[in-house]
N, C-alpha and C. Protein backbone atom coordinates (compact mmCIF):
# COMPACT_ATOMS: atom_id res chain seq x y z
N UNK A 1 0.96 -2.76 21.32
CA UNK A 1 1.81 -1.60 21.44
C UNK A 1 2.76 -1.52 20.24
N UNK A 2 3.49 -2.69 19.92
CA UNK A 2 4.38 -2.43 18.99
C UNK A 2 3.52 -2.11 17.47
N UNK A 3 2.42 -3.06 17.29
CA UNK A 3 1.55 -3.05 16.22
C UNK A 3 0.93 -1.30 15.93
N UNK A 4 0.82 -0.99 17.00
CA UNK A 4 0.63 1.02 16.79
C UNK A 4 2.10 1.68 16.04
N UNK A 5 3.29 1.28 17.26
CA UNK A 5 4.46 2.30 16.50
C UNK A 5 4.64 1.84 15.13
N UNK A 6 4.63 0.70 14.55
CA UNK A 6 4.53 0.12 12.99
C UNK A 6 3.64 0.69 12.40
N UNK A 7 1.98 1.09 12.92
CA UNK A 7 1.60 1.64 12.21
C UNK A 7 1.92 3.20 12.15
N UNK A 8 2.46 3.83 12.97
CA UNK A 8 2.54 5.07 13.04
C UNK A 8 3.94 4.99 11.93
N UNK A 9 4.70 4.18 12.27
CA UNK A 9 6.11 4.80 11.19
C UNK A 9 5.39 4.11 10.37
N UNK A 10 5.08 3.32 9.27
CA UNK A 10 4.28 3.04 8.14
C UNK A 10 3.68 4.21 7.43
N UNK A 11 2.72 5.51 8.69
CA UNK A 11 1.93 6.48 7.98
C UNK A 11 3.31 7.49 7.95
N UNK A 12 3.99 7.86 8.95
CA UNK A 12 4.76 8.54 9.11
C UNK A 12 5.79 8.51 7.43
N UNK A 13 5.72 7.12 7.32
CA UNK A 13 6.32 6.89 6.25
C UNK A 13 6.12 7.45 4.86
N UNK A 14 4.70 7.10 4.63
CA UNK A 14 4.06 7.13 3.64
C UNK A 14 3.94 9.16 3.06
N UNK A 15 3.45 9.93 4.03
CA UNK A 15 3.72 11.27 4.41
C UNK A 15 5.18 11.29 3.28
N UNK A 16 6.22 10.97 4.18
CA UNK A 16 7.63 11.37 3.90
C UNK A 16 7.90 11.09 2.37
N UNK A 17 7.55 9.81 1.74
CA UNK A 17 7.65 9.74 0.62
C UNK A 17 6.98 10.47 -0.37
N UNK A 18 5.45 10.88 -0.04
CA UNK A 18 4.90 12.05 -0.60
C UNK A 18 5.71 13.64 -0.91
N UNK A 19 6.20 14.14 0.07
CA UNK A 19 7.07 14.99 0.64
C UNK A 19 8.19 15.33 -0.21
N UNK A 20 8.90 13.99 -0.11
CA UNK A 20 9.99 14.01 -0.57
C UNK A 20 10.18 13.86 -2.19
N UNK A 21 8.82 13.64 -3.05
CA UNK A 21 9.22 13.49 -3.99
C UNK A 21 8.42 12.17 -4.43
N UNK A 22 7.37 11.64 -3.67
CA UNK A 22 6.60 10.37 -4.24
C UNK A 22 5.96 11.24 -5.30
N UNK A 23 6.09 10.29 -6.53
CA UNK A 23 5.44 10.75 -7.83
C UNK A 23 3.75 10.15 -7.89
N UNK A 24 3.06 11.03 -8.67
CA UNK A 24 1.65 11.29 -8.86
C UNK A 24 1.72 10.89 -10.30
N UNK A 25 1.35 9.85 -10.53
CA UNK A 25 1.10 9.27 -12.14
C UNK A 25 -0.20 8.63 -12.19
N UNK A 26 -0.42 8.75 -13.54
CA UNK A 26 -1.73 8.16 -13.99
C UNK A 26 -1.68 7.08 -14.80
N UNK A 27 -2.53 5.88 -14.36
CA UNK A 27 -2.59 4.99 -14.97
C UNK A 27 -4.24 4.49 -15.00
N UNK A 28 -4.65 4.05 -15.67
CA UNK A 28 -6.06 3.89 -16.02
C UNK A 28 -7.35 4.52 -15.35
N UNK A 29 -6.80 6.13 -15.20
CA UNK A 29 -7.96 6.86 -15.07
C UNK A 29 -7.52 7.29 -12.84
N UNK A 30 -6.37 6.43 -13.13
CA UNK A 30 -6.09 6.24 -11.26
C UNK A 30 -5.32 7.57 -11.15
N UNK A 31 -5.37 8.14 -10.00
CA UNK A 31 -4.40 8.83 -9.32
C UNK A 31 -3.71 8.02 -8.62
N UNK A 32 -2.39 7.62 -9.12
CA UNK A 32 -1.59 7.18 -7.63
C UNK A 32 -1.30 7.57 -6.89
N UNK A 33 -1.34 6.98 -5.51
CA UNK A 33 -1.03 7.86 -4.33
C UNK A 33 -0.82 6.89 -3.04
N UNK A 34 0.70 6.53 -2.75
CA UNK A 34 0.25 5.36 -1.76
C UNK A 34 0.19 5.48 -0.58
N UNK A 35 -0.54 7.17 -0.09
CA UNK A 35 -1.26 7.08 0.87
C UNK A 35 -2.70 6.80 0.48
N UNK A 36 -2.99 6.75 -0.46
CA UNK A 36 -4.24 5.61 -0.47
C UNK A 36 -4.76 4.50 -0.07
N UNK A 37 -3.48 4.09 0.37
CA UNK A 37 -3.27 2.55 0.99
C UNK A 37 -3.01 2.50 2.35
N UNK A 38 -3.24 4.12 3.05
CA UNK A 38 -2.94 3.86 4.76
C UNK A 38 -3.86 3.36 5.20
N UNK A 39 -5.04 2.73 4.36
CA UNK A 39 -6.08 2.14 5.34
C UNK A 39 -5.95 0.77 5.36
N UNK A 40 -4.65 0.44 4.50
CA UNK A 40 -4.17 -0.97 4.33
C UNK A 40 -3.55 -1.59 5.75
N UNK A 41 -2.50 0.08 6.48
CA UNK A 41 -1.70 -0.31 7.06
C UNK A 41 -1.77 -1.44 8.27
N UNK A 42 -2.75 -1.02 9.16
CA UNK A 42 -2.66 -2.19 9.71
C UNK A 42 -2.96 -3.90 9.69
N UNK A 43 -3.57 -4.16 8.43
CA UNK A 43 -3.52 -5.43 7.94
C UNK A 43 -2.57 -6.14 7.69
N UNK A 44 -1.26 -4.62 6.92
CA UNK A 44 -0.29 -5.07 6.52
C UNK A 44 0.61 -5.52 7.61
N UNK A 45 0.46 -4.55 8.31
CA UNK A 45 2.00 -4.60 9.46
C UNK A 45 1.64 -5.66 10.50
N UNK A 46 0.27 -6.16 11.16
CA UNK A 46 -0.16 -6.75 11.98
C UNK A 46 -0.61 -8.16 11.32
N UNK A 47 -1.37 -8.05 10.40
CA UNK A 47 -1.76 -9.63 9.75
C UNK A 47 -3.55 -9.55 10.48
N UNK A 48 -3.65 -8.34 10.53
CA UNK A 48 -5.60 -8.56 10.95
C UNK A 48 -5.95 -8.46 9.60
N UNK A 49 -7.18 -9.07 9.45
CA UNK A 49 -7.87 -9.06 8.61
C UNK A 49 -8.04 -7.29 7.45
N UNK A 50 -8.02 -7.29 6.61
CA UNK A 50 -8.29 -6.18 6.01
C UNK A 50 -9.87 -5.38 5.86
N UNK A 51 -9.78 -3.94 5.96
CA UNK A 51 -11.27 -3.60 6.11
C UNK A 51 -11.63 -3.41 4.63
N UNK A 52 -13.03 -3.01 4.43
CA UNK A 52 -13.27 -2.72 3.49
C UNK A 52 -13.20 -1.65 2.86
N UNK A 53 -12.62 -1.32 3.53
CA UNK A 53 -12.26 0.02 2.86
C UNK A 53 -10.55 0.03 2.27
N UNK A 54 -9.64 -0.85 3.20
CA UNK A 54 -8.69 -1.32 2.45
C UNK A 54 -8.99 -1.92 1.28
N UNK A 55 -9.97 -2.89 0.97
CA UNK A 55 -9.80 -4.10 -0.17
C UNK A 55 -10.41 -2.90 -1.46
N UNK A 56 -11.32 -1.64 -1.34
CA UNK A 56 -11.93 -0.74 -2.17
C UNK A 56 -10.11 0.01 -2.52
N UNK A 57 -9.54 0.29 -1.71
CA UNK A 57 -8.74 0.94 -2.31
C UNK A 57 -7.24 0.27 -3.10
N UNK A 58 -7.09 -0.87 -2.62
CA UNK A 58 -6.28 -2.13 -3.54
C UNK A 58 -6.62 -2.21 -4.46
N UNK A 59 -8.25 -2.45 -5.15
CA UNK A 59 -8.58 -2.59 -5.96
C UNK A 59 -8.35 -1.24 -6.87
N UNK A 60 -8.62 -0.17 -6.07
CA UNK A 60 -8.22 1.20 -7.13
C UNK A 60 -6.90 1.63 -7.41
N UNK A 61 -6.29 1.04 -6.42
CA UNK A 61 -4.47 1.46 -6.71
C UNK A 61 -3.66 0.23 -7.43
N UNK A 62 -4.65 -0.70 -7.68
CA UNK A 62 -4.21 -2.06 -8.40
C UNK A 62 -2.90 -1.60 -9.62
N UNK A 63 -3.43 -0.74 -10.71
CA UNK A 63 -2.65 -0.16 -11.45
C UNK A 63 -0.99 0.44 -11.12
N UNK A 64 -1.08 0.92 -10.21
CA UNK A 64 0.13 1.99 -9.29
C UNK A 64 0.86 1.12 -8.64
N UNK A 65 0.34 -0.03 -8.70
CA UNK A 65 1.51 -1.23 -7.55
C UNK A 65 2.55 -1.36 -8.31
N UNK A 66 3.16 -1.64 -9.57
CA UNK A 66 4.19 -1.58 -10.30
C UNK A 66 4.83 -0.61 -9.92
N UNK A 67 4.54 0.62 -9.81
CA UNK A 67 5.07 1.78 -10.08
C UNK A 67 5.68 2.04 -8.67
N UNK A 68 5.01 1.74 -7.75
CA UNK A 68 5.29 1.72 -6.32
C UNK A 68 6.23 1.05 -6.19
N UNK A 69 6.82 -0.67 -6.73
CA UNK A 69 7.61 -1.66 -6.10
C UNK A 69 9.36 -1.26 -6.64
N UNK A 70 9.07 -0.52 -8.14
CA UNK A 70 10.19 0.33 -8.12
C UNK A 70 10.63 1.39 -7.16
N UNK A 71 9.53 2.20 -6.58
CA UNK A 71 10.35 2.78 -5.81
C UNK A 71 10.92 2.03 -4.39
N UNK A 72 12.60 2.56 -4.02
CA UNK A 72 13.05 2.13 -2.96
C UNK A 72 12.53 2.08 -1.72
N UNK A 73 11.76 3.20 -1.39
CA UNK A 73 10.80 3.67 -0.45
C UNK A 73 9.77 2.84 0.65
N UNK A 74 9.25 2.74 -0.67
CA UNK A 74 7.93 1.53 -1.03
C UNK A 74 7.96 0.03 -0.62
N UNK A 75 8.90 -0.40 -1.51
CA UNK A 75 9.16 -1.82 -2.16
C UNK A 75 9.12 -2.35 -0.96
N UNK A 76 9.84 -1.87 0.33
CA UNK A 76 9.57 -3.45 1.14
C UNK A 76 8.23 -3.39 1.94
N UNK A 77 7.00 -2.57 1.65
CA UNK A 77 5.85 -2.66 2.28
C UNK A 77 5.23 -3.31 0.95
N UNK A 78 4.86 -2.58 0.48
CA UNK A 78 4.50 -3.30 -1.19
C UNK A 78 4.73 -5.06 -1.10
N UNK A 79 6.11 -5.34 -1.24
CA UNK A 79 6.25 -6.41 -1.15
C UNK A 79 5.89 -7.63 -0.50
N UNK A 80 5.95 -7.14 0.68
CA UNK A 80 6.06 -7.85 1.61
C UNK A 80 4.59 -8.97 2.03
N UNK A 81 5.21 -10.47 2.36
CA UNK A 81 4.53 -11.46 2.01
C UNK A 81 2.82 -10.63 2.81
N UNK A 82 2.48 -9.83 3.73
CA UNK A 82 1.35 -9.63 4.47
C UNK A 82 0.62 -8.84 3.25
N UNK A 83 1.41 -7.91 2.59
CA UNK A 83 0.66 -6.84 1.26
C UNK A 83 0.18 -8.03 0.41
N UNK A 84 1.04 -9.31 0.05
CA UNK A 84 0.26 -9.79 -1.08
C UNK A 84 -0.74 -10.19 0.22
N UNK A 85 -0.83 -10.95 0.67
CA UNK A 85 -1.57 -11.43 1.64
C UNK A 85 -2.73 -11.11 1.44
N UNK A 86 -3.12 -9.44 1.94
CA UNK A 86 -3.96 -8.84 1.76
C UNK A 86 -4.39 -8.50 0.39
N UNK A 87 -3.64 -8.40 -0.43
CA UNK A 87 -4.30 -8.55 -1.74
C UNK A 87 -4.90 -9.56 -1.90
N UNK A 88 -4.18 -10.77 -1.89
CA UNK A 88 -5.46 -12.07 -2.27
C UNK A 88 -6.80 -12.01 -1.40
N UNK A 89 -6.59 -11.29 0.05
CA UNK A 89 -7.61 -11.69 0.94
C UNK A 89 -8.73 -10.87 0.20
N UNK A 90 -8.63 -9.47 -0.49
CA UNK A 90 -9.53 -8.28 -1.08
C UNK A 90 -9.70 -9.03 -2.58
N UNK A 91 -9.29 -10.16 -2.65
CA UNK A 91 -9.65 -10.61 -4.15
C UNK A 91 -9.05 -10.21 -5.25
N UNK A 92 -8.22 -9.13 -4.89
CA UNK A 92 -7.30 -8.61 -5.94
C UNK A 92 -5.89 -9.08 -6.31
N UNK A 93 -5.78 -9.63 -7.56
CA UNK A 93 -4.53 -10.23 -7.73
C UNK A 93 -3.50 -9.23 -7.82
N UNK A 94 -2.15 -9.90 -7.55
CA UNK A 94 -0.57 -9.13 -7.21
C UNK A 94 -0.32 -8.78 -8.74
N UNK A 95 0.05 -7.65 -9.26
CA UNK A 95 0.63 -7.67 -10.81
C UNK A 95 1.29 -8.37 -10.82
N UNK A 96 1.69 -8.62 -12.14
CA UNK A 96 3.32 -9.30 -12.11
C UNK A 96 4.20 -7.64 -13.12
N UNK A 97 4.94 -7.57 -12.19
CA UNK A 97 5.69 -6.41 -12.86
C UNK A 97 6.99 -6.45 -13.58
């Protein structure tokens, strides 16, 4: 139960920052967009395993994670020890920014 409302404010989230002003930049051919990463969410917020379709899109937003951890918004999902988590689990290393 609680693992749903986390994911619902997580997407709810992600929406709002779009909305409000999440920036669309390009970096190696990427659109950033970190609702790209709502298929991350529940790996992130819960600690289940990541799908594959999360670890396809880590790997494509790999570029945009910098750009993301600056924003205030972001930074404490981004951050947070379950996001790297799931990055190492998809094989994709954390930038260093």
């Amino acid at each position: 139960m609680m693992t749903m409302i986390k994911l619902k404010i997580f997407a709810l989230f992600a929406v709002f920052v779009l909305v409000l002003g999440g920036s669309v930049e390009k970096a190696k051919a990427v659109t950033c967009s970190p609702l790209q990463l709502s298929s991350c969410a529940s790996a992130i917020v819960s600690s289940t395993p990541p799908s594959a379709l999360c670890c396809s899109k880590i790997k494509e937003q790999r570029p945009c994670l910098c750009s993301y951890l600056k924003n205030p918004n972001l930074r404490k999902f981004i951050s947070s020890p379950n996001a790297r988590k799931v990055a190492k689990t998809c094989g994709t290393p954390f930038p260093r920014c």
